[in-house]
PDB file of N, CA and C in Angstrom:
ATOM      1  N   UNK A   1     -11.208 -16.196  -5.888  1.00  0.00           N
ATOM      2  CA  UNK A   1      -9.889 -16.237  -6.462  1.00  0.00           C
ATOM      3  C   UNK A   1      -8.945 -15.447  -5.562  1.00  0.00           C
ATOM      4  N   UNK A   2      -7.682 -15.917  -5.306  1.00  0.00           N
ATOM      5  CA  UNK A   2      -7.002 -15.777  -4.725  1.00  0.00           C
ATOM      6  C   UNK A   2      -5.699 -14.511  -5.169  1.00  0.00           C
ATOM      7  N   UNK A   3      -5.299 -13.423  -4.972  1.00  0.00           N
ATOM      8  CA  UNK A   3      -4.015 -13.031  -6.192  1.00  0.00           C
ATOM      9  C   UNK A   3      -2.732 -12.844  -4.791  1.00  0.00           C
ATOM     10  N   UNK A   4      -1.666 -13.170  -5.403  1.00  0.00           N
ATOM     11  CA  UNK A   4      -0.525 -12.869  -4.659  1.00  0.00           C
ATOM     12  C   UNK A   4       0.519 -11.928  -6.183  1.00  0.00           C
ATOM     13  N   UNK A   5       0.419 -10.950  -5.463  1.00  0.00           N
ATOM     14  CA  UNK A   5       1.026 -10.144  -6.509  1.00  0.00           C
ATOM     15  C   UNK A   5       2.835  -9.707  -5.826  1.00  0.00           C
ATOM     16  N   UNK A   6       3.813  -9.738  -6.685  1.00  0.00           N
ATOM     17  CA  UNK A   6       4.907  -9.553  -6.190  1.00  0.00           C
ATOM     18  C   UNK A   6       5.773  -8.520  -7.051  1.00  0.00           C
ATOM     19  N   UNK A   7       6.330  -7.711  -6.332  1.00  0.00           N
ATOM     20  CA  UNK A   7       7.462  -7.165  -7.205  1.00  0.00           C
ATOM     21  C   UNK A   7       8.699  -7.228  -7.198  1.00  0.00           C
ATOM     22  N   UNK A   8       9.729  -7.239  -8.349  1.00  0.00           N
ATOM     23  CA  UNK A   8      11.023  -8.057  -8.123  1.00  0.00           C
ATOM     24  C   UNK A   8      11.747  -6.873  -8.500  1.00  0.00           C
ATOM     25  N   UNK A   9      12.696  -6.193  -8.449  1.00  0.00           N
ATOM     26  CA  UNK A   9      13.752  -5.240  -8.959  1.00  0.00           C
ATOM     27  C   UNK A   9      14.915  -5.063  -7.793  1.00  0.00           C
ATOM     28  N   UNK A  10      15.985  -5.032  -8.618  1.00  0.00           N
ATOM     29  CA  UNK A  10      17.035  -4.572  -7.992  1.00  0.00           C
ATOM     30  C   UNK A  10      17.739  -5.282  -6.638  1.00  0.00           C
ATOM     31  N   UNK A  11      17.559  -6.718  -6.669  1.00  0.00           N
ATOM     32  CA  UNK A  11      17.494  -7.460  -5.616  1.00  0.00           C
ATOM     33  C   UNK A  11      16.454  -7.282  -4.642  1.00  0.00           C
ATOM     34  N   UNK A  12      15.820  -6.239  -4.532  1.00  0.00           N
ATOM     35  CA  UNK A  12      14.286  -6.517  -3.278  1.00  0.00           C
ATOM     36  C   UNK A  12      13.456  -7.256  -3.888  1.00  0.00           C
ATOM     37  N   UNK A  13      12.199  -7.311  -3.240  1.00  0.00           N
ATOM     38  CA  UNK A  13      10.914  -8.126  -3.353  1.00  0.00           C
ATOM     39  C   UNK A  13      10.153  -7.634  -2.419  1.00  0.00           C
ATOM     40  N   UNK A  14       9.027  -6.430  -2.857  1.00  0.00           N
ATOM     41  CA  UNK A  14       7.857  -6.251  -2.342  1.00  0.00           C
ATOM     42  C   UNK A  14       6.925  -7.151  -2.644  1.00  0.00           C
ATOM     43  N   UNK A  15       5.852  -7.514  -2.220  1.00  0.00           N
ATOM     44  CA  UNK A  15       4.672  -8.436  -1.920  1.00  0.00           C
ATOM     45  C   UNK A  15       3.360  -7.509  -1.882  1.00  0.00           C
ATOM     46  N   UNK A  16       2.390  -7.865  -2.349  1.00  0.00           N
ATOM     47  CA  UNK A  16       1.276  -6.992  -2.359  1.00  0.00           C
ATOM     48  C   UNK A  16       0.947  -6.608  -0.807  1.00  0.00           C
ATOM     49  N   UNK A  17       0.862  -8.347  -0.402  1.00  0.00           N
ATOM     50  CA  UNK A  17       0.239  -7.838   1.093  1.00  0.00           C
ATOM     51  C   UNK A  17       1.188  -6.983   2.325  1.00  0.00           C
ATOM     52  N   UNK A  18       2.543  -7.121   1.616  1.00  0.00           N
ATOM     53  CA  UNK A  18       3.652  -6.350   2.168  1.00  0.00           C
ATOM     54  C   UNK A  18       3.181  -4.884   2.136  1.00  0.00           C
ATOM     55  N   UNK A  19       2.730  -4.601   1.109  1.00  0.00           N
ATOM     56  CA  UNK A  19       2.084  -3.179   0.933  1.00  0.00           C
ATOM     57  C   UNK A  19       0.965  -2.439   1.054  1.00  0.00           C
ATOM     58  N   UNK A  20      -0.281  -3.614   1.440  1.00  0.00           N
ATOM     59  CA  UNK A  20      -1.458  -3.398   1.779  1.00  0.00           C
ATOM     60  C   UNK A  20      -1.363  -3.370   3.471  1.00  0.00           C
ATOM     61  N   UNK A  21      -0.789  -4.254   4.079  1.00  0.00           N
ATOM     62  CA  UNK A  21      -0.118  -4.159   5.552  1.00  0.00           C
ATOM     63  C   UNK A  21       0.142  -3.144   5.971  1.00  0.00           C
ATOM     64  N   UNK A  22       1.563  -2.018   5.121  1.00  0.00           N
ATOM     65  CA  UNK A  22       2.006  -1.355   5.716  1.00  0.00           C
ATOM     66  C   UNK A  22       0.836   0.382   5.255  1.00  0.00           C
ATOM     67  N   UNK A  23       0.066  -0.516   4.305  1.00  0.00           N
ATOM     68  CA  UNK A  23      -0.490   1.077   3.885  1.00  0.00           C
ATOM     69  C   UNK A  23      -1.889   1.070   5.436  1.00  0.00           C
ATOM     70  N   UNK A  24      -2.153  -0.086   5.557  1.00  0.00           N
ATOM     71  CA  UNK A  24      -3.138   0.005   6.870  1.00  0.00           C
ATOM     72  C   UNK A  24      -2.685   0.781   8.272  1.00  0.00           C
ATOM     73  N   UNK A  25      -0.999   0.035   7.832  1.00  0.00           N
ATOM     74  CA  UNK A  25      -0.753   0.682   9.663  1.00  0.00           C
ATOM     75  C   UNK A  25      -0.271   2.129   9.716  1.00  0.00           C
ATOM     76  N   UNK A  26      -0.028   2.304   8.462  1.00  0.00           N
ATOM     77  CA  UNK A  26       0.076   4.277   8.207  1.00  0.00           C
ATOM     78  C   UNK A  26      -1.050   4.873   8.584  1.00  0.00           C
ATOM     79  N   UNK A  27      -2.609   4.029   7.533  1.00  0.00           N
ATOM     80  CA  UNK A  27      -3.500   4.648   8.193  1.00  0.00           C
ATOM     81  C   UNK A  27      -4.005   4.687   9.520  1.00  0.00           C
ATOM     82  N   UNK A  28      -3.919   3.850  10.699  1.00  0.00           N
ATOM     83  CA  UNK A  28      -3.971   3.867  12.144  1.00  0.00           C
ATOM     84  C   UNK A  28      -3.083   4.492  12.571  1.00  0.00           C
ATOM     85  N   UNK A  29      -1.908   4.648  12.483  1.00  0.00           N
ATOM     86  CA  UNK A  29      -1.009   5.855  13.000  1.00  0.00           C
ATOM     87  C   UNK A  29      -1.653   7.201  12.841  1.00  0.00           C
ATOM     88  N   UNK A  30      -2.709   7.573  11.869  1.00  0.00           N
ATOM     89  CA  UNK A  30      -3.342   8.749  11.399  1.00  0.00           C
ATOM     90  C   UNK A  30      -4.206   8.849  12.228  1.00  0.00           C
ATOM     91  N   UNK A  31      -4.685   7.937  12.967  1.00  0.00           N
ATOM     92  CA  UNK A  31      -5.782   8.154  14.093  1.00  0.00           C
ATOM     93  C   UNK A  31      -6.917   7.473  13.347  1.00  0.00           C
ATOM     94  N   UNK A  32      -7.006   6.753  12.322  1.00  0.00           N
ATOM     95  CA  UNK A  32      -7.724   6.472  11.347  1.00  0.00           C
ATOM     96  C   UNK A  32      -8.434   4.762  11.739  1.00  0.00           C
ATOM     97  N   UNK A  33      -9.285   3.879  11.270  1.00  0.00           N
ATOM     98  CA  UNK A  33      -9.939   2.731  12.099  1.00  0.00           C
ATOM     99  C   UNK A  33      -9.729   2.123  10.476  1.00  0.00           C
ATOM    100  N   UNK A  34      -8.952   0.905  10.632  1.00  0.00           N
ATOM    101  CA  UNK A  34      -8.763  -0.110   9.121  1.00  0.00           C
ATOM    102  C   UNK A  34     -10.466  -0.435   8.363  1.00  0.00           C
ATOM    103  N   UNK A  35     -11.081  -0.128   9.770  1.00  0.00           N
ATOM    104  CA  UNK A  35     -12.903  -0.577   9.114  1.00  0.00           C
ATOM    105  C   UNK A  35     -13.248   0.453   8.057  1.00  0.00           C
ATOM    106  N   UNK A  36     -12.466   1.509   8.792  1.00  0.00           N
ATOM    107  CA  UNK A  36     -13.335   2.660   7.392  1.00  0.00           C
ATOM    108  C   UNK A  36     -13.142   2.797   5.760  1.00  0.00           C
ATOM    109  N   UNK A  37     -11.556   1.683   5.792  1.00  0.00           N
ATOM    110  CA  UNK A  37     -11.583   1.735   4.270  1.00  0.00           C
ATOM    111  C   UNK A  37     -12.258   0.639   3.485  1.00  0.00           C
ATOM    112  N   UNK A  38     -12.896   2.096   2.590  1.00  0.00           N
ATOM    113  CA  UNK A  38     -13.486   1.492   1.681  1.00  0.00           C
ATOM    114  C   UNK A  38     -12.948   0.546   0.225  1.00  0.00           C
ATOM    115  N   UNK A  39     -12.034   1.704  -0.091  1.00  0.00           N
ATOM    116  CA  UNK A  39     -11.350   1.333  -1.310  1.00  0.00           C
ATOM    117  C   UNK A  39      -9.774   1.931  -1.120  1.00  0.00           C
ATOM    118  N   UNK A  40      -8.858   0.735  -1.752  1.00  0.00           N
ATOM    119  CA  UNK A  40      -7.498   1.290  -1.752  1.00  0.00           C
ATOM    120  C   UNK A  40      -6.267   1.233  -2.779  1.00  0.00           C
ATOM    121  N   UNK A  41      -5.737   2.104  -3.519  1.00  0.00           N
ATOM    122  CA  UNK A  41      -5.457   1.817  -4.436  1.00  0.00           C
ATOM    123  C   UNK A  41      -3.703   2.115  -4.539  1.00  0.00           C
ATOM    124  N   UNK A  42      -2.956   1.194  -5.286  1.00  0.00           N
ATOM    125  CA  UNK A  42      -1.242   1.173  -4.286  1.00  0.00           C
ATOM    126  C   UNK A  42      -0.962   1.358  -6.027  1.00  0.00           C
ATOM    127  N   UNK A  43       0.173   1.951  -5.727  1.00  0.00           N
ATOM    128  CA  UNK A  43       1.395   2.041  -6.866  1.00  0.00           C
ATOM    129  C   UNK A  43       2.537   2.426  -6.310  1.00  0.00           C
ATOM    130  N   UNK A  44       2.913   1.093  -6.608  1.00  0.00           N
ATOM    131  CA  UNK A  44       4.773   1.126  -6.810  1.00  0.00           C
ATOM    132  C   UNK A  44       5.706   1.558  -6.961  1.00  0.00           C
ATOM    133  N   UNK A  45       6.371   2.542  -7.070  1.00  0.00           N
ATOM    134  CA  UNK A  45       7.325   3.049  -8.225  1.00  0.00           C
ATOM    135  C   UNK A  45       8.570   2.372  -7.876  1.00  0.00           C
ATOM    136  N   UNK A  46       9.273   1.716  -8.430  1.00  0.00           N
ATOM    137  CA  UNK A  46      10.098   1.403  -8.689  1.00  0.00           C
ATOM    138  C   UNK A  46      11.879   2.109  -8.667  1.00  0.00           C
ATOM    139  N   UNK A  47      11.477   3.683  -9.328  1.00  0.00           N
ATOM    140  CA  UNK A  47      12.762   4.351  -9.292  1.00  0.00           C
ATOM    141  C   UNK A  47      13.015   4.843  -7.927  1.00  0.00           C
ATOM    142  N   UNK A  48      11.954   4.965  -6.912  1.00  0.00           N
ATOM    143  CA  UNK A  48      12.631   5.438  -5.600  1.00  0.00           C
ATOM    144  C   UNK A  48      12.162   4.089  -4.152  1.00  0.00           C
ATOM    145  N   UNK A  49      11.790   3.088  -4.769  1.00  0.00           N
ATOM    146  CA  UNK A  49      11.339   2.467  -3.948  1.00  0.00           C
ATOM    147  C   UNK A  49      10.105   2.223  -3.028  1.00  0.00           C
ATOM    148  N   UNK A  50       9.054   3.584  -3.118  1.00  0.00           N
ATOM    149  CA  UNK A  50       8.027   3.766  -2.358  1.00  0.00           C
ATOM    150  C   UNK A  50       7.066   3.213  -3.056  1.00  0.00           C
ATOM    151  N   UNK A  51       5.728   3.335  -2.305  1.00  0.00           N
ATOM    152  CA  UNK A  51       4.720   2.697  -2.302  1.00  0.00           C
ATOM    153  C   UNK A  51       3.991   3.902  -1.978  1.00  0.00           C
ATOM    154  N   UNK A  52       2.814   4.889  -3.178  1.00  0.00           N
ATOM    155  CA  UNK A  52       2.097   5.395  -3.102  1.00  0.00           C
ATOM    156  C   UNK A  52       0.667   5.222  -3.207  1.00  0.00           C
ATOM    157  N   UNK A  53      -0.235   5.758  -2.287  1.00  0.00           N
ATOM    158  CA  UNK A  53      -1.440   5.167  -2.136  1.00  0.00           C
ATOM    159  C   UNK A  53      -2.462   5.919  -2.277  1.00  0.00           C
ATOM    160  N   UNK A  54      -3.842   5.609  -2.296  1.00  0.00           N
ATOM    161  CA  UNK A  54      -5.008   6.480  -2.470  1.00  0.00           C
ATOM    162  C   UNK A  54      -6.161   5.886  -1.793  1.00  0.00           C
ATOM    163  N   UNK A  55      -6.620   5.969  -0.503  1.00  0.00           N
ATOM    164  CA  UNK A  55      -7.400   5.607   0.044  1.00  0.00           C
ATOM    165  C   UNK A  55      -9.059   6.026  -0.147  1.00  0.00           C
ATOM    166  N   UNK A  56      -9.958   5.544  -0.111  1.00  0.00           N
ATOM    167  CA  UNK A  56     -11.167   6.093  -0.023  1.00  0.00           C
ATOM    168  C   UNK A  56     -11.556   7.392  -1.503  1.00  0.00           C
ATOM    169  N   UNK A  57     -10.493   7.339  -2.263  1.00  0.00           N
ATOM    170  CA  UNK A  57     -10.441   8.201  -3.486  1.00  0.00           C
ATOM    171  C   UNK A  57     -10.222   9.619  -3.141  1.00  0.00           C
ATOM    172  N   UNK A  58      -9.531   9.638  -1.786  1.00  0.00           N
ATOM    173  CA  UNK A  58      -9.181  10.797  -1.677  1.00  0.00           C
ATOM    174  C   UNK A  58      -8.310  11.395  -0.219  1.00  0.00           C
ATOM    175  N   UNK A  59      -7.946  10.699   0.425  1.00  0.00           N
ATOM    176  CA  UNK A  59      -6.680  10.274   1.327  1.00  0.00           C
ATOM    177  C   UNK A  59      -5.285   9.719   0.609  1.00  0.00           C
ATOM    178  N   UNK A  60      -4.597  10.517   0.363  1.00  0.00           N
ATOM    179  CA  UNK A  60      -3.311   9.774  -0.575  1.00  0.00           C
ATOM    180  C   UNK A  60      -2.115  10.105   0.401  1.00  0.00           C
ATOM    181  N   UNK A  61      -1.236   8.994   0.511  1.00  0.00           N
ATOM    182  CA  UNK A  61      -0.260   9.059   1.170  1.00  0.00           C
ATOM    183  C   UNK A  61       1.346   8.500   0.116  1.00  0.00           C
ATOM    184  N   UNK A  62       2.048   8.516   1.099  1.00  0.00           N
ATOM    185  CA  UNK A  62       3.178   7.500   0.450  1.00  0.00           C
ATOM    186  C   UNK A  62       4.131   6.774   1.578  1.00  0.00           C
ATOM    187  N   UNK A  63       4.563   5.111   1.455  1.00  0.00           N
ATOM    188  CA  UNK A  63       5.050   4.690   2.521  1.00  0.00           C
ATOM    189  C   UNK A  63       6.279   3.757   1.985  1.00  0.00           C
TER     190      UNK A  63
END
């Protein structure tokens, strides 16, 4: 099964893979290898626009 997940507010439109994309290339900027993640977990927020993340259950960023 396939999911395309989207978010709509305020005239933008984030895209899941818009956010899984940019949470990968944060992690290679870290010196970090896209192979090593295991698990990744994104939230949205809406009131400031970012995209906060939790990698591996314990690498958390925001992008």
């Amino acid at each position: 099964m396939k999911v395309n997940f989207v978010v709509q507010a305020n005239g933008t439109e984030v895209t899941q893979e818009q956010m899984v994309n940019a949470v990968k290339e944060a992690w290679k900027n870290e010196g970090k290898m896209v192979k090593d993640i295991e698990s990744m977990e994104l939230f949205y927020k809406l009131e400031d626009g970012k995209c906060y993340y939790v990698i591996n259950g314990a690498n958390k960023g925001t992008i």
